[in-house]
Protein backbone atom coordinates (compact mmCIF):
# COMPACT_ATOMS: atom_id res chain seq x y z
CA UNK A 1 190.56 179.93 156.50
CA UNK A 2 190.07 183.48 157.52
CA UNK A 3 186.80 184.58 159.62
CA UNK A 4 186.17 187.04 156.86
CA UNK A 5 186.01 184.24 154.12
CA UNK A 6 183.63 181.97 156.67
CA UNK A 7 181.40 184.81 157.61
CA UNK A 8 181.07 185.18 153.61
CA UNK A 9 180.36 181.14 153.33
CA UNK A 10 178.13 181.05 155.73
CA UNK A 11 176.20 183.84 154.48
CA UNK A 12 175.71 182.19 150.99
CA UNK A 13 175.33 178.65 152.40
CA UNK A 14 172.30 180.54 154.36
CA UNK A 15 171.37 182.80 151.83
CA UNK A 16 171.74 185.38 153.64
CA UNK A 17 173.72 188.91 153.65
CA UNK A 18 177.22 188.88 155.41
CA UNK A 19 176.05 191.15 157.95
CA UNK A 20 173.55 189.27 159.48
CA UNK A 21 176.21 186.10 160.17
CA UNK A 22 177.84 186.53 163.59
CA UNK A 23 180.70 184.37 164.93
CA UNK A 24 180.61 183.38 168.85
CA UNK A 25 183.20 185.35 170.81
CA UNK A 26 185.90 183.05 172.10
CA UNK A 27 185.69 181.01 169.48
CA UNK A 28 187.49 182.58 166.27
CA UNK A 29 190.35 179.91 166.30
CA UNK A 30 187.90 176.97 166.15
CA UNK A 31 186.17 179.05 163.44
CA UNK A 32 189.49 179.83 161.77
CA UNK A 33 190.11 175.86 161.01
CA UNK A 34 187.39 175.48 158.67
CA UNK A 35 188.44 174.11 155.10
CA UNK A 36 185.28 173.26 153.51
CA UNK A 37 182.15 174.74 153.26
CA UNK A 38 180.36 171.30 155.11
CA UNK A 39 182.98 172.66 158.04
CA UNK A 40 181.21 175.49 157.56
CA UNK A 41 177.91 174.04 157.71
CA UNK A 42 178.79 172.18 161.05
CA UNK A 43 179.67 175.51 163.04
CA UNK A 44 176.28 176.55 161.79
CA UNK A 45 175.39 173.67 163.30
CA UNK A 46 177.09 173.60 166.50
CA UNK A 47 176.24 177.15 167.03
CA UNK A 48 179.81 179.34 166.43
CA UNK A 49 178.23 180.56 163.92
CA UNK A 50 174.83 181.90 163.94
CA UNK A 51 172.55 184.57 161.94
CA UNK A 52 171.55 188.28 163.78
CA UNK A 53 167.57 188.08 163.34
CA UNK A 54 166.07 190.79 160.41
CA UNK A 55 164.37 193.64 162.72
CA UNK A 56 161.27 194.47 162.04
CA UNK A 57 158.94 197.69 162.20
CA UNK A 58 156.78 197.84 165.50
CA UNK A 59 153.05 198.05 164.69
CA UNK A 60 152.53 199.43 168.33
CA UNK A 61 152.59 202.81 167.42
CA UNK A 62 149.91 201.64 164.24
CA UNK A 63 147.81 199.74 166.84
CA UNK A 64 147.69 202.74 168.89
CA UNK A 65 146.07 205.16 166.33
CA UNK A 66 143.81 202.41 164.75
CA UNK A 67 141.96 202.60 168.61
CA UNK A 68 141.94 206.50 169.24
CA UNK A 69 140.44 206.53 165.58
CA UNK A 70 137.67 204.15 166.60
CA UNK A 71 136.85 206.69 169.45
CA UNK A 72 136.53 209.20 166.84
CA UNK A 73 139.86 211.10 167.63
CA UNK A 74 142.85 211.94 164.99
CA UNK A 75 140.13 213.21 162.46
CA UNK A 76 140.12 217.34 162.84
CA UNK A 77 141.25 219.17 159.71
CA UNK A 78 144.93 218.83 160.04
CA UNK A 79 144.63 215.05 159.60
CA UNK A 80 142.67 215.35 156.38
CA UNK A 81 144.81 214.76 152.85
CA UNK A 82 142.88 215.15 149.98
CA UNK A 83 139.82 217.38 148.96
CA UNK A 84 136.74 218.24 150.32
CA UNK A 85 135.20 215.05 148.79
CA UNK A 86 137.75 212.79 148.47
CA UNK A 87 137.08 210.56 151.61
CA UNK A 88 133.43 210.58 150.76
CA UNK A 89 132.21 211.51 147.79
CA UNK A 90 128.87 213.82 146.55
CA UNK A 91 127.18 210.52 145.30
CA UNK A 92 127.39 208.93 148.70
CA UNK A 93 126.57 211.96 150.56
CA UNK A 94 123.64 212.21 148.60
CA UNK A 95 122.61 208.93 148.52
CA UNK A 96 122.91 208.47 152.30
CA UNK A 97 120.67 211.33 152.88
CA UNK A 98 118.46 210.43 149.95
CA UNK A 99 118.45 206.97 152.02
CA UNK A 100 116.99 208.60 155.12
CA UNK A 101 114.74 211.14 154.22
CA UNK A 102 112.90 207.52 152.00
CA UNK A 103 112.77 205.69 155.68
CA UNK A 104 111.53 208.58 157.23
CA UNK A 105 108.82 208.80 154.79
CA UNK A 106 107.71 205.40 155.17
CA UNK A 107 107.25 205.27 158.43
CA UNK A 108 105.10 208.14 158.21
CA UNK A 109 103.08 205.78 155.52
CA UNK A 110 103.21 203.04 157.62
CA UNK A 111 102.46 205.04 161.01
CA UNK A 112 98.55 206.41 158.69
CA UNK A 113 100.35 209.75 159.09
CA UNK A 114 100.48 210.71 155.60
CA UNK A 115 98.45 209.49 152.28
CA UNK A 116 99.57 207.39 150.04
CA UNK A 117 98.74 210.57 147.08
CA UNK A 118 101.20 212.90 149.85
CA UNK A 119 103.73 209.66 150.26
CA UNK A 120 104.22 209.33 146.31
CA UNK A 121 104.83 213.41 146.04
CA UNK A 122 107.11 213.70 148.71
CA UNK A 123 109.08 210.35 147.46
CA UNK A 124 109.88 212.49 144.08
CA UNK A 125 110.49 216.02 145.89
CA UNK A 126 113.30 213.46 147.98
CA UNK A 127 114.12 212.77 144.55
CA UNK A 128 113.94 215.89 143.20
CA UNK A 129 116.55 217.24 146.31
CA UNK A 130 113.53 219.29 147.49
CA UNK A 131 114.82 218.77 150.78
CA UNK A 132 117.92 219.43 153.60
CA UNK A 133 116.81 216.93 155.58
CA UNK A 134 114.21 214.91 157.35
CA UNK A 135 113.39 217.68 159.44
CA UNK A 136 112.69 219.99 156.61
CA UNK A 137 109.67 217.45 155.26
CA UNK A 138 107.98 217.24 158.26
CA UNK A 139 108.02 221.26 158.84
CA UNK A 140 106.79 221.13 154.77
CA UNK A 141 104.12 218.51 155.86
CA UNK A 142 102.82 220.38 158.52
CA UNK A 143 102.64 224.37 156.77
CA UNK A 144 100.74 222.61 153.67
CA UNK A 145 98.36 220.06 156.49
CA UNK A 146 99.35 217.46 154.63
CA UNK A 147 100.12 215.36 157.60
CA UNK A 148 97.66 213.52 159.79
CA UNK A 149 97.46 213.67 163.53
């Protein structure tokens, strides 16, 4: 039998493609005596014939950006696909502010700082997007003297 026609066996007795099925140097007349395809199957076997591994894609390169984005690098404008709020959208910008500014509040109601009358108001300006930030509160709570010392 012809090297061609075992390489071709071999491949569909592995299931595999004929590329990947590789005959030992030195020994294409042992090869070449094959009948059957359990002759076949017994080079596999022995080892005169054997299969090239399937290469794979290195993740080292992958790895390597996954850590320099967990320093906070590879995230400047030319990185960015999408638009403006399409990584994080107005509804959780909002509500992560919203969020803070509530805490903040609180622990000015919990600290005796402010009323719970001033708390309540403030809590529905929040709301109401009355406000930047948490800074912007307390320099409201101090103009009006709404905040205790």
């Amino acid at each position: 039998m012809s090297l061609q026609t075992v390489r071709r066996i071999a491949a569909d007795v592995l299931g595999i493609g004929e590329n990947r099925v590789k005959i030992k140097h030195g020994e294409e007349a042992k090869v070449g005596e094959a009948l059957t395809r359990e002759d076949v199957r017994g080079l596999i076997s022995q080892g005169l014939v054997y299969v090239i591994p399937v290469k794979g894609v290195s993740r080292a390169l992958g790895r390597m950006h996954d850590a320099q984005k967990k320093l906070g690098r590879r995230r400047g404008y030319g990185s960015r696909k999408g638009t403006k709020y399409s990584k994080i959208s107005k509804k959780e910008i909002w509500m992560s502010k919203v969020r803070g500014q509530r805490k903040f509040i609180k622990t000015l109601k919990d600290a005796s700082k402010v009323d719970n009358k001033t708390y309540r108001s403030i809590y529905l300006m929040v709301k109401g997007k009355a406000f930047k930030g948490k800074g912007q509160i307390e320099t409201y709570l101090k103009e009006n003297k709404l905040m205790k010392e």
